[in-house]
C-alpha atoms as a PDB file:
ATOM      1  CA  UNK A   1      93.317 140.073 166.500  1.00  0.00           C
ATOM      2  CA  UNK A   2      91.353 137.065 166.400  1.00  0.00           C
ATOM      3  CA  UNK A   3      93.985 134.735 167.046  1.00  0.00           C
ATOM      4  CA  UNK A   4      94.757 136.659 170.297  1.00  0.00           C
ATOM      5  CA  UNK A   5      91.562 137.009 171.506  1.00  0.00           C
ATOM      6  CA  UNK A   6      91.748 132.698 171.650  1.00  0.00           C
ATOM      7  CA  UNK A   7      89.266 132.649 168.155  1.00  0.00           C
ATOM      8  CA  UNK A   8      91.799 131.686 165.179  1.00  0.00           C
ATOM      9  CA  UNK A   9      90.666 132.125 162.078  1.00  0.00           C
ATOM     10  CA  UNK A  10      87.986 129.717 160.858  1.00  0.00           C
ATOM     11  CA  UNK A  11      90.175 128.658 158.213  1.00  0.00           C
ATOM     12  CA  UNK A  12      93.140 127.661 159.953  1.00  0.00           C
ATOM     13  CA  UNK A  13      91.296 126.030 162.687  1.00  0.00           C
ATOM     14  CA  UNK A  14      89.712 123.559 160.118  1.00  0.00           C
ATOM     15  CA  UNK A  15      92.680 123.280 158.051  1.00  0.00           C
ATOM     16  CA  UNK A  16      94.428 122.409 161.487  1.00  0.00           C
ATOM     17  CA  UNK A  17      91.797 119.751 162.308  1.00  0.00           C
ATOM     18  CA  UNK A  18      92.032 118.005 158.279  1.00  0.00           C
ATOM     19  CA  UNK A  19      95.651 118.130 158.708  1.00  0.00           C
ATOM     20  CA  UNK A  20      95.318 115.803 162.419  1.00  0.00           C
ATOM     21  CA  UNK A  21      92.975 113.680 160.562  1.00  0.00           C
ATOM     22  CA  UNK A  22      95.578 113.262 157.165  1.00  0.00           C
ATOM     23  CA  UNK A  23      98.336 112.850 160.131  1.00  0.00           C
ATOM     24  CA  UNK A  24      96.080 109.696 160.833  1.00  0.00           C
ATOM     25  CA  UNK A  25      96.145 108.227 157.920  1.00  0.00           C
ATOM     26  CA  UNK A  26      99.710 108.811 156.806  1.00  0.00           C
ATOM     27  CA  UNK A  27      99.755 111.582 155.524  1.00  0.00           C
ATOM     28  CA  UNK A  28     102.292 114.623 156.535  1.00  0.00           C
ATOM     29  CA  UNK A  29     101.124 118.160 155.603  1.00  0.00           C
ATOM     30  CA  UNK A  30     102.445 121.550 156.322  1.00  0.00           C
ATOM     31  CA  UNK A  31      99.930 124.445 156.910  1.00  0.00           C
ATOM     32  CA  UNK A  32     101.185 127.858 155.850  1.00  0.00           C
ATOM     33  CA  UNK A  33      99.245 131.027 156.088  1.00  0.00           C
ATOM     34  CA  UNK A  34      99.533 133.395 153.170  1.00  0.00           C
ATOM     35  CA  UNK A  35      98.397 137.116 152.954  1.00  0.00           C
ATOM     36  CA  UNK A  36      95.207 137.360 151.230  1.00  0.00           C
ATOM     37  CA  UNK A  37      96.962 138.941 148.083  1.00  0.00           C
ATOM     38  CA  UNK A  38      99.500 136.015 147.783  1.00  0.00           C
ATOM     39  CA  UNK A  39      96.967 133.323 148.390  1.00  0.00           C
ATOM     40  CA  UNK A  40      94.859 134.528 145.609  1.00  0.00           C
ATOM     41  CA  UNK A  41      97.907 134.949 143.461  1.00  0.00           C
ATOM     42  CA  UNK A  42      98.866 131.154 143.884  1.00  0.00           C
ATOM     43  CA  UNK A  43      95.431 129.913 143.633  1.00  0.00           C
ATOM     44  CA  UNK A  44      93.677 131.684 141.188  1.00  0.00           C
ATOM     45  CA  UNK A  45      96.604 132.633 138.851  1.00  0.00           C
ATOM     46  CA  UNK A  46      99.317 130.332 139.306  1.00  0.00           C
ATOM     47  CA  UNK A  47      97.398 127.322 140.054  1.00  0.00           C
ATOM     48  CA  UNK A  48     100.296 126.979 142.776  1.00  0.00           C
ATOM     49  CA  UNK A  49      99.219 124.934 145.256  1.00  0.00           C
ATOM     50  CA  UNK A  50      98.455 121.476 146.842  1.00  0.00           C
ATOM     51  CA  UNK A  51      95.263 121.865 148.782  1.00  0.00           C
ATOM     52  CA  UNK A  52      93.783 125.210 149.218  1.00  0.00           C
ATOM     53  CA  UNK A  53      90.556 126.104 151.585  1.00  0.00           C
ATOM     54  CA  UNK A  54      87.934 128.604 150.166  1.00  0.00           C
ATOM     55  CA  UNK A  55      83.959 129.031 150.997  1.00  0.00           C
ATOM     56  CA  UNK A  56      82.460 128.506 147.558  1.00  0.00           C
ATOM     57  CA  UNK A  57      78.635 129.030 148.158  1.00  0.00           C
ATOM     58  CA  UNK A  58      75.966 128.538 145.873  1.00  0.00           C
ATOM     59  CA  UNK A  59      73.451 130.975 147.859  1.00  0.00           C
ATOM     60  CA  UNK A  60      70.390 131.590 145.821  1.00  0.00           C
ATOM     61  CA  UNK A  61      71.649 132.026 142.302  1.00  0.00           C
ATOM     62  CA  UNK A  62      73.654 129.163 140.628  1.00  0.00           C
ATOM     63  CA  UNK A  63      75.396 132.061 138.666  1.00  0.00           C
ATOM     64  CA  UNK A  64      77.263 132.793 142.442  1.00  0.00           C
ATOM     65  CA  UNK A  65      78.096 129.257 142.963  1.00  0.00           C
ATOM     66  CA  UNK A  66      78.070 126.210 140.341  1.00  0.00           C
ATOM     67  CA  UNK A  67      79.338 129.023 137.164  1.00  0.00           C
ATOM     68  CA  UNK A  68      81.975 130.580 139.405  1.00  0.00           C
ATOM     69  CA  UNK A  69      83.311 127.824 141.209  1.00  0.00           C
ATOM     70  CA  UNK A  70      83.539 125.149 138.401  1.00  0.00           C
ATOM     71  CA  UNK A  71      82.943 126.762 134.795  1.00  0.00           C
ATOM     72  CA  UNK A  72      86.383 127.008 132.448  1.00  0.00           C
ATOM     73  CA  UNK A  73      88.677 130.363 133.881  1.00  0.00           C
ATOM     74  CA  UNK A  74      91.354 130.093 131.395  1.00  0.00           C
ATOM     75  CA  UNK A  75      92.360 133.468 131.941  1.00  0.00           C
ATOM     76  CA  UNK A  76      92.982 133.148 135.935  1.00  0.00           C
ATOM     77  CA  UNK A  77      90.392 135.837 137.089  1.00  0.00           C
ATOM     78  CA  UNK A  78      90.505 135.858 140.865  1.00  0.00           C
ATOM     79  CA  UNK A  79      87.637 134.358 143.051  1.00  0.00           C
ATOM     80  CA  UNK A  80      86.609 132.078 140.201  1.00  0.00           C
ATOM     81  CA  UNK A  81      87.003 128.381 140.117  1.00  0.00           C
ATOM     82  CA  UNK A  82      90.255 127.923 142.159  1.00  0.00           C
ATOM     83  CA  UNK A  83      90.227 123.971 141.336  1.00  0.00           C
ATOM     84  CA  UNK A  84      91.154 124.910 137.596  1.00  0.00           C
ATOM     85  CA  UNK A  85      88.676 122.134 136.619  1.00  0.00           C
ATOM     86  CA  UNK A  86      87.698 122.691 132.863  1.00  0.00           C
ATOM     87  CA  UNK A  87      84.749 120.854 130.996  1.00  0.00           C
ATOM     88  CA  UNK A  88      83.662 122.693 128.060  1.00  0.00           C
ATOM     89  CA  UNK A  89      80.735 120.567 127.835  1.00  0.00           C
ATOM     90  CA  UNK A  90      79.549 122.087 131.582  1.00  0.00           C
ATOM     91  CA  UNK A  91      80.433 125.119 130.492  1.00  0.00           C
ATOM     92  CA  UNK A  92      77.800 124.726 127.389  1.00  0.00           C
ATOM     93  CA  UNK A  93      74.507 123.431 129.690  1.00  0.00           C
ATOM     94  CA  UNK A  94      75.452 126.223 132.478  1.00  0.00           C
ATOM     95  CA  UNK A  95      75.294 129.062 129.808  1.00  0.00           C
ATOM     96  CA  UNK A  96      72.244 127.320 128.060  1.00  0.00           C
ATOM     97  CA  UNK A  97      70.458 127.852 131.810  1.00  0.00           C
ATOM     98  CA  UNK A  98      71.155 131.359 132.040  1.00  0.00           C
ATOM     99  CA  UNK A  99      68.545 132.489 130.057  1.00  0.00           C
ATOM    100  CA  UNK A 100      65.800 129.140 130.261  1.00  0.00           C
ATOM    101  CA  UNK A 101      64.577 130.131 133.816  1.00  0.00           C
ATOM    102  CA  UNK A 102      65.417 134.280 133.555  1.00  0.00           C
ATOM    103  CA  UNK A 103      63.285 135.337 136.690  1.00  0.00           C
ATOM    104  CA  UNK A 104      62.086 132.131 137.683  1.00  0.00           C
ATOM    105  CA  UNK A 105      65.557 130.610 138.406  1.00  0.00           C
ATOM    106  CA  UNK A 106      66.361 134.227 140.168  1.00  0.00           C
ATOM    107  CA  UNK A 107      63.156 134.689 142.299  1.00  0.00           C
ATOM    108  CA  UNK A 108      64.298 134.277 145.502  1.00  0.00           C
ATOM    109  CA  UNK A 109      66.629 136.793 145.474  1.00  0.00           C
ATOM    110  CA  UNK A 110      63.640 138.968 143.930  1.00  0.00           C
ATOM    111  CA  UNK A 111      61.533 138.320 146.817  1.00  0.00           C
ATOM    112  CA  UNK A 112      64.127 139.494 149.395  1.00  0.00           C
ATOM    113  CA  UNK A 113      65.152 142.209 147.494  1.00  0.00           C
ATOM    114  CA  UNK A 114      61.274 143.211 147.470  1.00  0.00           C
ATOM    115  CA  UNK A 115      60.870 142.918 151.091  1.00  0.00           C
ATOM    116  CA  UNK A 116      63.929 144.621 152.255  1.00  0.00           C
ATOM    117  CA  UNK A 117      62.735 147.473 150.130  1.00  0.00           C
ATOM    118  CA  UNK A 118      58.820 147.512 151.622  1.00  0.00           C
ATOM    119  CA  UNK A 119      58.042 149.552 154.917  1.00  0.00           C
ATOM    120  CA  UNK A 120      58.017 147.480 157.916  1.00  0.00           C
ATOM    121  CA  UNK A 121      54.499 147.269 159.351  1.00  0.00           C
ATOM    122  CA  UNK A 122      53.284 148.049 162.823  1.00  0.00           C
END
Protein backbone atom coordinates (compact mmCIF):
# COMPACT_ATOMS: atom_id res chain seq x y z
CA UNK A 1 0.00 0.00 0.00
CA UNK A 2 2.72 2.24 0.73
CA UNK A 3 4.74 1.51 -2.13
CA UNK A 4 1.74 2.47 -4.36
CA UNK A 5 0.81 5.38 -2.81
CA UNK A 6 4.73 6.66 -4.08
CA UNK A 7 6.01 6.18 -0.02
CA UNK A 8 8.16 2.78 -0.08
CA UNK A 9 8.91 1.45 2.89
CA UNK A 10 11.47 3.29 5.01
CA UNK A 11 13.57 0.37 4.96
CA UNK A 12 13.95 -0.29 1.46
CA UNK A 13 14.31 3.26 0.56
CA UNK A 14 17.51 3.48 2.79
CA UNK A 15 18.70 0.15 1.99
CA UNK A 16 18.26 1.39 -1.74
CA UNK A 17 20.27 4.58 -1.06
CA UNK A 18 23.44 2.36 1.02
CA UNK A 19 23.33 0.05 -1.80
CA UNK A 20 24.03 3.38 -4.58
CA UNK A 21 26.59 4.49 -2.20
CA UNK A 22 28.41 0.60 -1.90
CA UNK A 23 27.77 0.69 -5.92
CA UNK A 24 30.30 3.69 -5.55
CA UNK A 25 32.78 2.23 -4.02
CA UNK A 26 32.84 -1.18 -5.67
CA UNK A 27 30.79 -2.88 -4.18
CA UNK A 28 27.72 -4.94 -5.92
CA UNK A 29 24.76 -5.80 -3.62
CA UNK A 30 21.42 -7.30 -4.21
CA UNK A 31 18.41 -6.04 -2.12
CA UNK A 32 15.74 -8.64 -1.48
CA UNK A 33 12.64 -8.09 0.50
CA UNK A 34 11.60 -10.89 2.80
CA UNK A 35 8.20 -11.37 4.65
CA UNK A 36 8.49 -10.30 8.11
CA UNK A 37 8.33 -14.04 9.34
CA UNK A 38 11.26 -15.13 7.03
CA UNK A 39 13.39 -12.13 7.77
CA UNK A 40 13.25 -12.80 11.40
CA UNK A 41 13.84 -16.45 10.76
CA UNK A 42 17.22 -15.70 8.88
CA UNK A 43 18.30 -13.07 11.19
CA UNK A 44 17.53 -13.94 14.48
CA UNK A 45 17.69 -17.79 14.18
CA UNK A 46 19.76 -18.71 11.40
CA UNK A 47 22.16 -15.96 11.54
CA UNK A 48 21.56 -16.14 7.59
CA UNK A 49 22.43 -13.17 6.22
CA UNK A 50 24.97 -10.56 4.88
CA UNK A 51 23.71 -7.19 5.95
CA UNK A 52 20.39 -6.89 7.52
CA UNK A 53 18.50 -3.37 8.46
CA UNK A 54 16.62 -3.20 11.86
CA UNK A 55 15.72 0.00 14.24
CA UNK A 56 17.46 -0.99 17.45
CA UNK A 57 16.57 1.92 19.89
CA UNK A 58 17.78 2.48 23.18
CA UNK A 59 14.65 4.78 24.24
CA UNK A 60 14.73 5.44 27.91
CA UNK A 61 15.75 2.16 29.45
CA UNK A 62 19.12 0.55 28.44
CA UNK A 63 17.29 -2.82 29.21
CA UNK A 64 15.25 -1.93 25.56
CA UNK A 65 18.34 -1.10 23.77
CA UNK A 66 22.16 -1.84 24.79
CA UNK A 67 20.86 -5.63 26.67
CA UNK A 68 18.68 -6.52 23.69
CA UNK A 69 20.59 -5.46 20.88
CA UNK A 70 24.15 -6.61 21.94
CA UNK A 71 24.03 -8.99 25.14
CA UNK A 72 24.87 -13.00 24.31
CA UNK A 73 21.33 -14.71 22.54
CA UNK A 74 22.67 -18.11 22.23
CA UNK A 75 19.40 -19.50 21.97
CA UNK A 76 18.18 -17.27 18.80
CA UNK A 77 15.13 -15.53 20.53
CA UNK A 78 13.66 -13.19 17.95
CA UNK A 79 14.06 -9.31 18.18
CA UNK A 80 17.21 -9.73 20.24
CA UNK A 81 20.67 -8.93 19.12
CA UNK A 82 20.46 -9.76 15.35
CA UNK A 83 24.41 -9.07 14.96
CA UNK A 84 25.04 -12.41 17.01
CA UNK A 85 27.85 -10.44 18.74
CA UNK A 86 28.75 -12.34 22.06
CA UNK A 87 31.02 -10.90 24.94
CA UNK A 88 30.41 -12.58 28.10
CA UNK A 89 32.32 -10.02 29.81
CA UNK A 90 29.41 -7.24 28.54
CA UNK A 91 27.08 -9.49 29.37
CA UNK A 92 28.52 -9.51 33.20
CA UNK A 93 28.67 -5.32 33.70
CA UNK A 94 25.07 -5.05 31.85
CA UNK A 95 23.48 -7.52 34.42
CA UNK A 96 25.61 -5.97 37.32
CA UNK A 97 23.59 -2.46 36.23
CA UNK A 98 20.30 -3.88 36.43
CA UNK A 99 19.91 -3.66 39.87
CA UNK A 100 22.78 -0.58 40.87
CA UNK A 101 20.44 2.26 39.63
CA UNK A 102 16.76 0.24 40.21
CA UNK A 103 14.47 3.43 39.90
CA UNK A 104 16.98 5.89 39.32
CA UNK A 105 18.27 4.38 36.01
CA UNK A 106 14.29 3.84 35.14
CA UNK A 107 12.89 7.32 36.12
CA UNK A 108 12.09 8.70 33.09
CA UNK A 109 9.89 6.27 32.06
CA UNK A 110 8.35 6.72 35.73
CA UNK A 111 7.73 10.25 35.15
CA UNK A 112 5.77 9.72 31.89
CA UNK A 113 4.05 6.95 33.08
CA UNK A 114 2.96 9.36 36.09
CA UNK A 115 1.81 12.06 33.91
CA UNK A 116 -0.07 10.13 31.38
CA UNK A 117 -1.93 8.74 34.32
CA UNK A 118 -2.72 12.44 36.12
CA UNK A 119 -5.91 14.48 34.98
CA UNK A 120 -5.17 17.05 32.51
CA UNK A 121 -5.69 20.51 34.01
CA UNK A 122 -7.81 23.36 32.76
Amino acid sequence: MLDAAGNPRPFYAIAKRVAAQWKEVGVETKLVRLESQIWTDKVYRKNDFDVSMTSLTGRSDPTLGVDRSFLCNECHVPYTNPSGYCNPELDRIARGGLGAAGAAARSLQAICRDRRARPQRE
